[in-house]
N, C-alpha and C. Protein backbone atom coordinates (compact mmCIF):
# COMPACT_ATOMS: atom_id res chain seq x y z
N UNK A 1 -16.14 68.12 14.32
CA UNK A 1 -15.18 67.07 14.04
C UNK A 1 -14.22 67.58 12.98
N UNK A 2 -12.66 67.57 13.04
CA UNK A 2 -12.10 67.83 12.55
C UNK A 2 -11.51 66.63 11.69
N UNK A 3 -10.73 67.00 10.22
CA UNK A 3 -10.70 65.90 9.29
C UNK A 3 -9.47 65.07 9.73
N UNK A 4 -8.83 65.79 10.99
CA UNK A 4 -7.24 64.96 11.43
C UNK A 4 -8.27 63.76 12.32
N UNK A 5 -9.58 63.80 12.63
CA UNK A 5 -10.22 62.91 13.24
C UNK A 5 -10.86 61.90 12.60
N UNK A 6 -11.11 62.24 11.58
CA UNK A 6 -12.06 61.27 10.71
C UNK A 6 -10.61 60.39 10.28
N UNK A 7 -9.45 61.13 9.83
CA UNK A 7 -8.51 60.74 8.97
C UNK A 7 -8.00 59.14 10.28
N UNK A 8 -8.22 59.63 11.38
CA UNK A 8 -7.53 58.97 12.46
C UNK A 8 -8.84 57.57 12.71
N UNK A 9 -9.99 57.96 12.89
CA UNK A 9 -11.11 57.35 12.46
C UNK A 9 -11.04 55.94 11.42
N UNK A 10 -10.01 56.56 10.47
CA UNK A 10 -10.21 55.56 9.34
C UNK A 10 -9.21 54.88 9.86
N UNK A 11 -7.95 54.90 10.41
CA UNK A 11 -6.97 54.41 10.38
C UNK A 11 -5.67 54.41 9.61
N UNK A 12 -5.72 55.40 8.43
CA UNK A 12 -5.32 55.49 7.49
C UNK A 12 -5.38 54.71 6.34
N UNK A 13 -6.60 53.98 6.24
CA UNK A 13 -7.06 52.89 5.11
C UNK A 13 -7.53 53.87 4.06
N UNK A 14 -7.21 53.58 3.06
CA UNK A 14 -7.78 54.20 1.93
C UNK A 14 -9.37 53.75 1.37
N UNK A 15 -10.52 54.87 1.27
CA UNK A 15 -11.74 54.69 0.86
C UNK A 15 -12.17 55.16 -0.07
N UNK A 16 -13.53 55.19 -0.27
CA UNK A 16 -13.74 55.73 -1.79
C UNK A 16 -13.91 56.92 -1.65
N UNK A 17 -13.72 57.84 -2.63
CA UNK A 17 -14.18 59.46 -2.54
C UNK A 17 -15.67 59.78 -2.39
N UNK A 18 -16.65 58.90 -2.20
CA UNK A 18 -17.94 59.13 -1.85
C UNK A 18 -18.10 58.84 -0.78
N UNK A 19 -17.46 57.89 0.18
CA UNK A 19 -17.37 57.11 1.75
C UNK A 19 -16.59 58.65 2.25
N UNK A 20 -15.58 59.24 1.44
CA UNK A 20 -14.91 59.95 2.41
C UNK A 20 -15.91 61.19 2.39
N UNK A 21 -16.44 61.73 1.39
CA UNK A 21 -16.95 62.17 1.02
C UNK A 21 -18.39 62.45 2.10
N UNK A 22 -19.20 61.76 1.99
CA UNK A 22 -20.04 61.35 3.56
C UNK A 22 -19.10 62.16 4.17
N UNK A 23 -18.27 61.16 5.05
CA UNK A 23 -17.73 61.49 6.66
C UNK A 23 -17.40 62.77 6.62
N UNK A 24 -17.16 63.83 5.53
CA UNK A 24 -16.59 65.63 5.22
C UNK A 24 -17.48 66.41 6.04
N UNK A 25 -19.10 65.56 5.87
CA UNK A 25 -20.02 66.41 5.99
C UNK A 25 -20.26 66.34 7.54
N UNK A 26 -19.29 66.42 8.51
CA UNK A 26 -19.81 66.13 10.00
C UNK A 26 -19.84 67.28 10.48
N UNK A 27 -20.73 68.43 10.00
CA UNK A 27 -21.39 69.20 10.33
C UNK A 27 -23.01 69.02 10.66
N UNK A 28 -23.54 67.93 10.07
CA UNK A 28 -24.83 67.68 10.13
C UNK A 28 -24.53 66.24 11.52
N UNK A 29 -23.71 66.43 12.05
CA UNK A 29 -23.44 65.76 13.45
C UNK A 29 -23.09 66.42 14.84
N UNK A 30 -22.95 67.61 14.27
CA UNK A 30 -22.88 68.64 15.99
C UNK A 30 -23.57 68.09 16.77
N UNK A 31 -24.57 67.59 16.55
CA UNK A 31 -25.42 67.48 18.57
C UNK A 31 -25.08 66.33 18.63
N UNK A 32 -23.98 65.72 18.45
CA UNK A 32 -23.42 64.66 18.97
C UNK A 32 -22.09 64.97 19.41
N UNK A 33 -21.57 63.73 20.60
CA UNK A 33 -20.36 63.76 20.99
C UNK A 33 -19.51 63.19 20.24
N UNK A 34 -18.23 63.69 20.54
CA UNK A 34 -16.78 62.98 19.85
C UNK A 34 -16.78 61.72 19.61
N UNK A 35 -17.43 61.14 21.03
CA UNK A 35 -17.75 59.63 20.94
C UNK A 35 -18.62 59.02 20.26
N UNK A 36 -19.42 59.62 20.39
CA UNK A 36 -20.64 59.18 19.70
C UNK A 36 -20.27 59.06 17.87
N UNK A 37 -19.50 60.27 17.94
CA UNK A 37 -19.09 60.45 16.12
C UNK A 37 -18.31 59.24 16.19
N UNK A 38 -17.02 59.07 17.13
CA UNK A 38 -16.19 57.97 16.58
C UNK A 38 -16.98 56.41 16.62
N UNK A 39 -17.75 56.26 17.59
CA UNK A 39 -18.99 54.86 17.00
C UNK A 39 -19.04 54.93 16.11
N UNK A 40 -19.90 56.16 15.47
CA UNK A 40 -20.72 56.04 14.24
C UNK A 40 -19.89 55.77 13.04
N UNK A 41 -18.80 56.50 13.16
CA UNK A 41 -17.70 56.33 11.83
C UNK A 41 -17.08 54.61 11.93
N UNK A 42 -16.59 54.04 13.12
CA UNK A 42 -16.31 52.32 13.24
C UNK A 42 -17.43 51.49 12.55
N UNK A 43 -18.54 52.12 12.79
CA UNK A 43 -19.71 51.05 12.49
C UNK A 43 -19.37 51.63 10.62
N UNK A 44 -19.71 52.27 10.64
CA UNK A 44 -19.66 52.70 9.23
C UNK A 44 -18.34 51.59 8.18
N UNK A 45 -17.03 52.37 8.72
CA UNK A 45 -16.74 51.45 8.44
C UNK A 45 -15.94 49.73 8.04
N UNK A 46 -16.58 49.28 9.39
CA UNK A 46 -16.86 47.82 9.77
C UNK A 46 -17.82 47.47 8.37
N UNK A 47 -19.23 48.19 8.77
CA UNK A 47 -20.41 47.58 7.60
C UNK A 47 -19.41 47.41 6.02
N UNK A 48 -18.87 49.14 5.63
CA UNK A 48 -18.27 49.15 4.67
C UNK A 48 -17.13 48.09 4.21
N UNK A 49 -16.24 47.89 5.50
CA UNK A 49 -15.34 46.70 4.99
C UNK A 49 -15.91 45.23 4.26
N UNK A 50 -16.79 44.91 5.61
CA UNK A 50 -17.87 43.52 5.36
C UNK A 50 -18.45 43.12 4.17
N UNK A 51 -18.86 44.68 3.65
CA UNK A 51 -19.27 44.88 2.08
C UNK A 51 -18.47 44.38 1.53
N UNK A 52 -17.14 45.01 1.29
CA UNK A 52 -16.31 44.71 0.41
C UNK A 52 -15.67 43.44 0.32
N UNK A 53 -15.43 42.88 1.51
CA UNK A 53 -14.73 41.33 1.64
C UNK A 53 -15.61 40.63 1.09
N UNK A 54 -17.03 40.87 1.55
CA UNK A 54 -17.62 39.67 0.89
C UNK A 54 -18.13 39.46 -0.69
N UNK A 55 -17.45 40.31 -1.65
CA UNK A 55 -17.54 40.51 -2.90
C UNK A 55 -18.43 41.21 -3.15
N UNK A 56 -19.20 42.51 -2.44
CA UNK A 56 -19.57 43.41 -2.86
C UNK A 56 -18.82 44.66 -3.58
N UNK A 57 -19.76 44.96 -4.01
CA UNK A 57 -19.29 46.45 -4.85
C UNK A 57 -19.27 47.55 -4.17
N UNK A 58 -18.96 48.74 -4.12
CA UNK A 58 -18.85 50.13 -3.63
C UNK A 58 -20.30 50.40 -3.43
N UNK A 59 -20.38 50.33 -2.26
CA UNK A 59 -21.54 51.03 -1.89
C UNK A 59 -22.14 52.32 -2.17
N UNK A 60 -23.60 52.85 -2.30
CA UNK A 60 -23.88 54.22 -2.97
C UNK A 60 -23.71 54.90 -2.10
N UNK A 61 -23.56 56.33 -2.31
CA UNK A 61 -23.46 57.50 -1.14
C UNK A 61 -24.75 57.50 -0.48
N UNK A 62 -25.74 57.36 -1.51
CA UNK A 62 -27.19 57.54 -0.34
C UNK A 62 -28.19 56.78 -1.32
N UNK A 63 -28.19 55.36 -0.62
CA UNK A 63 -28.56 54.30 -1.16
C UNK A 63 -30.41 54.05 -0.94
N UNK A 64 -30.98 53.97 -1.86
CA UNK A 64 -32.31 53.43 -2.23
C UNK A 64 -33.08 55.06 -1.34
N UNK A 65 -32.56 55.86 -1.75
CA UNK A 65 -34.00 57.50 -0.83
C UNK A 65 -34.75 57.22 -1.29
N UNK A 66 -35.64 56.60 -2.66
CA UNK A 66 -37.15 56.24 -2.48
C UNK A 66 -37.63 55.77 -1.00
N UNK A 67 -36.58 54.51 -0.92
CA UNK A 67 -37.32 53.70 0.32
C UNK A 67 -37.33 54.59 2.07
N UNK A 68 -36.67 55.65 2.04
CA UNK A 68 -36.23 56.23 2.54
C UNK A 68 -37.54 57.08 3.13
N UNK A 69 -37.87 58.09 2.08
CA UNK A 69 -38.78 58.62 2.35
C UNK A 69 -40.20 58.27 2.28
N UNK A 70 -39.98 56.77 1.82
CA UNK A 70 -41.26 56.15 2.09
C UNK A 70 -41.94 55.44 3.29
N UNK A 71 -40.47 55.31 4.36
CA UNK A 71 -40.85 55.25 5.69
C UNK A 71 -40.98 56.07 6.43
N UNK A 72 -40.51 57.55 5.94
CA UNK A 72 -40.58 58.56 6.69
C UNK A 72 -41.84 58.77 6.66
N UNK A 73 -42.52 58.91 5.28
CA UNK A 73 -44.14 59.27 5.01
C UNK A 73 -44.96 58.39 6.35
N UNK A 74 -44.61 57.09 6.15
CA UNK A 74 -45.47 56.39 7.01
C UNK A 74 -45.78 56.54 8.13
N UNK A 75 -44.10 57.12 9.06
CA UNK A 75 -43.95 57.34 10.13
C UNK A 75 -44.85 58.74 10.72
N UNK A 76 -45.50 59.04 10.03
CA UNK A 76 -46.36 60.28 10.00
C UNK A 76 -47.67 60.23 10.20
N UNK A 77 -48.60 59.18 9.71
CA UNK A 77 -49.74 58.79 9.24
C UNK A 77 -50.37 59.57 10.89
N UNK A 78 -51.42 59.95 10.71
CA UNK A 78 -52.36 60.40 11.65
C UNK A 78 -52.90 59.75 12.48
N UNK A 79 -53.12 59.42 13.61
CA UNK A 79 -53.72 58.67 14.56
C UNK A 79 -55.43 58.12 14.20
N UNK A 80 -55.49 56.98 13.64
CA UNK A 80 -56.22 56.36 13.18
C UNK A 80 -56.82 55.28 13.47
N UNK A 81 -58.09 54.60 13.12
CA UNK A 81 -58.85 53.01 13.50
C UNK A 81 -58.27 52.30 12.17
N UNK A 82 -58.26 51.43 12.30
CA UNK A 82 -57.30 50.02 11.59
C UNK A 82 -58.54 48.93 11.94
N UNK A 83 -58.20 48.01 11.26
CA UNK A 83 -59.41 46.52 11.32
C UNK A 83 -58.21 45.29 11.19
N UNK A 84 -58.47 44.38 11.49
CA UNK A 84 -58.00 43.00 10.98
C UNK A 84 -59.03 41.63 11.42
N UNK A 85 -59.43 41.07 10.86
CA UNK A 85 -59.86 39.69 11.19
C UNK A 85 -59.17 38.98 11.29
N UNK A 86 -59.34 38.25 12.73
CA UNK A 86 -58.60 37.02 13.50
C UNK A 86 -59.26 36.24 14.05
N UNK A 87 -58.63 35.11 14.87
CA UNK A 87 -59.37 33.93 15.31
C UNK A 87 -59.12 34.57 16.76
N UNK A 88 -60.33 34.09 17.33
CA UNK A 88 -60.33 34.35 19.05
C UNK A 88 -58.62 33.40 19.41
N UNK A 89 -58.17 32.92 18.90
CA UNK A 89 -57.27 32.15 19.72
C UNK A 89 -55.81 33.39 19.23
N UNK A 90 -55.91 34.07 17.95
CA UNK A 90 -54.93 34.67 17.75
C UNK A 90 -54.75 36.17 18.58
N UNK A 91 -56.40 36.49 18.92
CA UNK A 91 -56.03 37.59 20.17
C UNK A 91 -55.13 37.35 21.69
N UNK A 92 -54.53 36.19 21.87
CA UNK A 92 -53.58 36.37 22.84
C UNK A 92 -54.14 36.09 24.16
N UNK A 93 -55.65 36.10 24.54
CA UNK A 93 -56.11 35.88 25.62
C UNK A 93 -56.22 34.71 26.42
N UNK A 94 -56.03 33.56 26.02
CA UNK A 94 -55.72 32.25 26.10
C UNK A 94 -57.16 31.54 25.88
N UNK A 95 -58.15 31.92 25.08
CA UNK A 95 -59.26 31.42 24.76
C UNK A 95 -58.63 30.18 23.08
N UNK A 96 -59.22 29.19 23.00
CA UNK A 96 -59.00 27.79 22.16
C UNK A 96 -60.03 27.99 21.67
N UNK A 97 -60.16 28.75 20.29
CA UNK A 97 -62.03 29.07 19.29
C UNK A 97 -61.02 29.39 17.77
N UNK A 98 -61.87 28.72 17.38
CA UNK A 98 -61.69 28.61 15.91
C UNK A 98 -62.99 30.15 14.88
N UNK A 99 -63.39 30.54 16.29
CA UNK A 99 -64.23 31.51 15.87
C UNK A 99 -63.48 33.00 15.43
N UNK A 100 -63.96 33.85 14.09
CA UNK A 100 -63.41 34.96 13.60
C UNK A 100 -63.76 36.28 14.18
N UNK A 101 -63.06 37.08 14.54
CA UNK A 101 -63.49 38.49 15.21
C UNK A 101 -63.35 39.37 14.33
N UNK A 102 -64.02 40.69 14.20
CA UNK A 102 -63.24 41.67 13.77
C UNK A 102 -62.42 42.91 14.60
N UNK A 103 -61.24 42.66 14.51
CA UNK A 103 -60.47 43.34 15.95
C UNK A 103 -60.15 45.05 15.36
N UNK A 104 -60.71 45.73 16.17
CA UNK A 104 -60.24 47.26 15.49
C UNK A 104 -58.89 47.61 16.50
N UNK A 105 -58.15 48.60 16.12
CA UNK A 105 -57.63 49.14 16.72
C UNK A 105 -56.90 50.48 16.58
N UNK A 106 -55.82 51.20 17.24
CA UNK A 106 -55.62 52.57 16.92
C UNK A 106 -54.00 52.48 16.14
N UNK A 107 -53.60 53.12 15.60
CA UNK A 107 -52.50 53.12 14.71
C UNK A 107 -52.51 54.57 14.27
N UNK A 108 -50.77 55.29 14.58
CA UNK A 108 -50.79 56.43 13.94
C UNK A 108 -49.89 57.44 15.06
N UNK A 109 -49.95 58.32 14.55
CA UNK A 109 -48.67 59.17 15.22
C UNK A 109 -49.65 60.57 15.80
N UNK A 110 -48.96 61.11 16.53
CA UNK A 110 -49.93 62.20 17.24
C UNK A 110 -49.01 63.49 17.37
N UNK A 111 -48.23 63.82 16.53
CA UNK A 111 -47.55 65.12 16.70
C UNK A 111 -48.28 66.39 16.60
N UNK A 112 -49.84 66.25 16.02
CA UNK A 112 -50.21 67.26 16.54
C UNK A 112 -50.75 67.80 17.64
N UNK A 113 -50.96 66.58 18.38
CA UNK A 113 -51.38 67.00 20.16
C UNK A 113 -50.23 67.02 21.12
N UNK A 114 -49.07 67.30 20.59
CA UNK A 114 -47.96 67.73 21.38
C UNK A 114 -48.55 69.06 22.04
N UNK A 115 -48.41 69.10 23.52
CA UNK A 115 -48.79 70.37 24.25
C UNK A 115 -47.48 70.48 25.04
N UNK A 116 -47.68 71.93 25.64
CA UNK A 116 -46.66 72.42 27.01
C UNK A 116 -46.30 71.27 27.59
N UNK A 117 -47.08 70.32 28.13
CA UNK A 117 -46.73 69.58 28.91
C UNK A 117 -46.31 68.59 28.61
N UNK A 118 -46.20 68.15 27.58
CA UNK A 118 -44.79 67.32 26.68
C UNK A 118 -43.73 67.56 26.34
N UNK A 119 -43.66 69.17 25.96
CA UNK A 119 -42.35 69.41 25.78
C UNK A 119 -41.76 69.97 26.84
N UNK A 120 -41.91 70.05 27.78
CA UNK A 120 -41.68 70.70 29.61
C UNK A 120 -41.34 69.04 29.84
N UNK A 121 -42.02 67.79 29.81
CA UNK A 121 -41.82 67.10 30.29
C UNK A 121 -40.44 66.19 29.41
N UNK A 122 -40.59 66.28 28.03
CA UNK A 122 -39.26 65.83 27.59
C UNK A 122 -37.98 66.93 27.59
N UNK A 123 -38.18 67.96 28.26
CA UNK A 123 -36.93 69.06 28.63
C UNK A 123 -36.53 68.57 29.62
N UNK A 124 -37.24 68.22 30.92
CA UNK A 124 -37.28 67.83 31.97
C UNK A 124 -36.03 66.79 31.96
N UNK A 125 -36.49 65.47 31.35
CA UNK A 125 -35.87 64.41 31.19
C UNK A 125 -34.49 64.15 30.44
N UNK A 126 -34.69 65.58 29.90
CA UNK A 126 -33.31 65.49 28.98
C UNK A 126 -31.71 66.09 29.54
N UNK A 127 -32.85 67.02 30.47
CA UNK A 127 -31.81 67.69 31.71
C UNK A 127 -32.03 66.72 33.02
N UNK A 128 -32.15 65.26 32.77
CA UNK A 128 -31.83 64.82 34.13
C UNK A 128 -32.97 64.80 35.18
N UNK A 129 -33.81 65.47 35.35
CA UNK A 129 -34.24 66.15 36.05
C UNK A 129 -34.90 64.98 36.87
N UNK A 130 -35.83 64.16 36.10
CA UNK A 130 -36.65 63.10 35.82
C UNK A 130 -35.62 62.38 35.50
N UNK A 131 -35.52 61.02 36.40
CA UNK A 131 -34.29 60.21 35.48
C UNK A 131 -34.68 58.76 35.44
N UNK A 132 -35.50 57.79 36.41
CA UNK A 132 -35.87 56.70 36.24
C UNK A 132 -36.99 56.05 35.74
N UNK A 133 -38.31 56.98 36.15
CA UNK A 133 -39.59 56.79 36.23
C UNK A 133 -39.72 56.73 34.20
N UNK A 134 -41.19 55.97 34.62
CA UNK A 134 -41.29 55.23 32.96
C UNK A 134 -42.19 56.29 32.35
N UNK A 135 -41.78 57.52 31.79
CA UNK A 135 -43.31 58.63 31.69
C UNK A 135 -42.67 58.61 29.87
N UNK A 136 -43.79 59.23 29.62
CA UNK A 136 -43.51 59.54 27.57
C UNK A 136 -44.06 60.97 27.47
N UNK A 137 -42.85 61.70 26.57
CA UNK A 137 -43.01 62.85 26.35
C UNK A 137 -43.77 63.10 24.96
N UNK A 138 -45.09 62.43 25.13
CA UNK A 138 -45.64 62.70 23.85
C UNK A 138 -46.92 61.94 23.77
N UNK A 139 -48.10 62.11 22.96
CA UNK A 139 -49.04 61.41 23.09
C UNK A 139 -49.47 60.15 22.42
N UNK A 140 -50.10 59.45 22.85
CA UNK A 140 -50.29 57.95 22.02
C UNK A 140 -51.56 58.03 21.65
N UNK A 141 -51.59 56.98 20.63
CA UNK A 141 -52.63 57.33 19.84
C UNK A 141 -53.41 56.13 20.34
N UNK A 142 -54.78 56.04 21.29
CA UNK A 142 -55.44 55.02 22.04
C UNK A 142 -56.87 55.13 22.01
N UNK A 143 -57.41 54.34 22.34
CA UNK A 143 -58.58 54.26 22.12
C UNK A 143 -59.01 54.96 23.03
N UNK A 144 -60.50 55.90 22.35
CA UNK A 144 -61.27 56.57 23.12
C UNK A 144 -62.42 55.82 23.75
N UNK A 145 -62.76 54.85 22.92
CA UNK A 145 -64.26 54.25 23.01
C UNK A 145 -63.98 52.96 22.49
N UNK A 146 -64.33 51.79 22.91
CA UNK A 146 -64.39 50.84 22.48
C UNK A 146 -65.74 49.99 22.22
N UNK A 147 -65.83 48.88 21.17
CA UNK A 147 -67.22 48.43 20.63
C UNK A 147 -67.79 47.46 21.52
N UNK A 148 -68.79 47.36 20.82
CA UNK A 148 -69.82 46.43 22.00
C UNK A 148 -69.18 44.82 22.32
N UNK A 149 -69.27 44.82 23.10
CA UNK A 149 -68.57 42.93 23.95
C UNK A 149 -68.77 42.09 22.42
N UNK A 150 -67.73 41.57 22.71
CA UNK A 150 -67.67 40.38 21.96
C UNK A 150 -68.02 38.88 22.67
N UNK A 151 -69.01 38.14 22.11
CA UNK A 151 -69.12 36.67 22.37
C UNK A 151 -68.83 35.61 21.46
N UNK A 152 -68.42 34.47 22.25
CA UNK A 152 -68.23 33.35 20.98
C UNK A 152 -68.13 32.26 22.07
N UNK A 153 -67.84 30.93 20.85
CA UNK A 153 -68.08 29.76 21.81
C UNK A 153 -66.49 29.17 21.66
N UNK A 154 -66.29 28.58 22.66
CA UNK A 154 -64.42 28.39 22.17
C UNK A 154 -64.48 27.03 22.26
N UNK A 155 -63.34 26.30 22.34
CA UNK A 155 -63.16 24.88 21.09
C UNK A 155 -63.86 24.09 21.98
N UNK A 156 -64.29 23.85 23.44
CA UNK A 156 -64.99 22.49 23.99
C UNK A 156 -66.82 23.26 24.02
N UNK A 157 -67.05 24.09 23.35
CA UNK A 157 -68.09 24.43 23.48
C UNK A 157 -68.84 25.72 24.35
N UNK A 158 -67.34 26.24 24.89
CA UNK A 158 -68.07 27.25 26.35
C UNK A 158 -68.52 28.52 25.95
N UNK A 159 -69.35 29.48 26.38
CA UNK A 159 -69.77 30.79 26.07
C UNK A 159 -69.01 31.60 26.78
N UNK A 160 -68.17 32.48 25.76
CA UNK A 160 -67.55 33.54 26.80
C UNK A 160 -67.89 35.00 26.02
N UNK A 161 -67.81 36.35 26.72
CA UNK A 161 -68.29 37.18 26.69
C UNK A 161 -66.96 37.92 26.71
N UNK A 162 -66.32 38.38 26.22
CA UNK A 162 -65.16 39.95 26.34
C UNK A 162 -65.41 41.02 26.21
N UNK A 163 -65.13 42.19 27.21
CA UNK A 163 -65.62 43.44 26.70
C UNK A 163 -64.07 44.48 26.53
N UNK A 164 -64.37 45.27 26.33
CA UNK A 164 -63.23 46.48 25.78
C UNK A 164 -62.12 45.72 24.57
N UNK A 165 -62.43 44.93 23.88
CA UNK A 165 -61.63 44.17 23.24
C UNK A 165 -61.11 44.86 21.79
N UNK A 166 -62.08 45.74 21.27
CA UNK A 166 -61.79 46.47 19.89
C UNK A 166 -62.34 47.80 20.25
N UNK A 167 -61.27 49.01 19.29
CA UNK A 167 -61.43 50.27 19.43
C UNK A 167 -62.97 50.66 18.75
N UNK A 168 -63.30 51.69 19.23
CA UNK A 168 -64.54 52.06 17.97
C UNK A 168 -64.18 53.78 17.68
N UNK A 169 -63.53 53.78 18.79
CA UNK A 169 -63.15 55.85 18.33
C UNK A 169 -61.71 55.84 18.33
N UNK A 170 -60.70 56.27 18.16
CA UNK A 170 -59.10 56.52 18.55
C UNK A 170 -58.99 57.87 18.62
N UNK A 171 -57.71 58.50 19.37
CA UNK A 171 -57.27 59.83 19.65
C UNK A 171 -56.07 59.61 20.46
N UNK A 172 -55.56 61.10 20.81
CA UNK A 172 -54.47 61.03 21.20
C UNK A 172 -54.25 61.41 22.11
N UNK A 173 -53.98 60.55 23.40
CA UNK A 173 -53.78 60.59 24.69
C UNK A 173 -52.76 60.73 25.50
């Protein structure tokens, strides 16, 4: 992206030397299209105007990176078992029980069981190749094993029995 584009981008509105400042750096935007850059710069700044009309102040060049890299961290976490206690009625199954479960389940990211056949299969898709079908180039993090049936009595009194309902192992599938 050249700066007669960004300059054209803006419209010739005058911004701050840190807003322009940003948009200099559209070298860290190559694998994007022209188009795609000129979205990104409208949205930019649209948000930026909105700021300002509505009696905001100058926005920072790179606002709150604590919080930043604190979702990145998260977005990382290892494919893992998780717990929560709920009411049979809050699992979604259409059971009416005031009775408490303990529901396990899997949570977590799996970039280290990326194999050949994920990244063959998201090459695939990226060249077209594959273009409708619903497939994922990567593994999910799911239960291997699940715990023993759950029973309870639900709100008119009935006995019901569920099985595969909570994880007991997770991995990445």
């Amino acid at each position: 992206v050249k700066s007669h584009q960004i300059q054209s981008a803006l419209n010739g509105k005058k911004w701050s030397a840190g807003f322009f400042f940003f948009l200099c750096y559209s070298s860290l935007l190559e694998s994007y299209t022209e188009g795609e850059i000129r979205q990104l710069i409208s949205a930019l700044v649209e948000r930026y105007s909105q700021a300002m009309n509505s009696g905001g102040h100058e926005l920072p060049l790179f606002p709150r990176a604590g919080s930043r890299r604190k979702r990145a961290r998260a977005r990382h976490k290892p494919c893992a078992l998780k717990e929560l206690e709920v009411s049979v009625s809050e699992l979604g199954l259409g059971y009416e029980s005031d009775e408490t479960v303990l529901f396990r389940y899997c949570s977590g990211t799996c970039e280290a069981a990326v194999r050949s056949y994920d990244l063959s299969l998201k090459s695939m898709r990226s060249r077209k190749k594959i273009k409708k079908e619903k497939v994922r180039a990567r593994p999910c993090c799911r239960p291997l094993a699940y715990d023993d049936d759950v029973s309870f009595l639900d709100a008119y009194n009935r006995y019901y029995t569920v099985n595969e309902l909570s994880a007991k192992e997770c991995g990445c599938v």
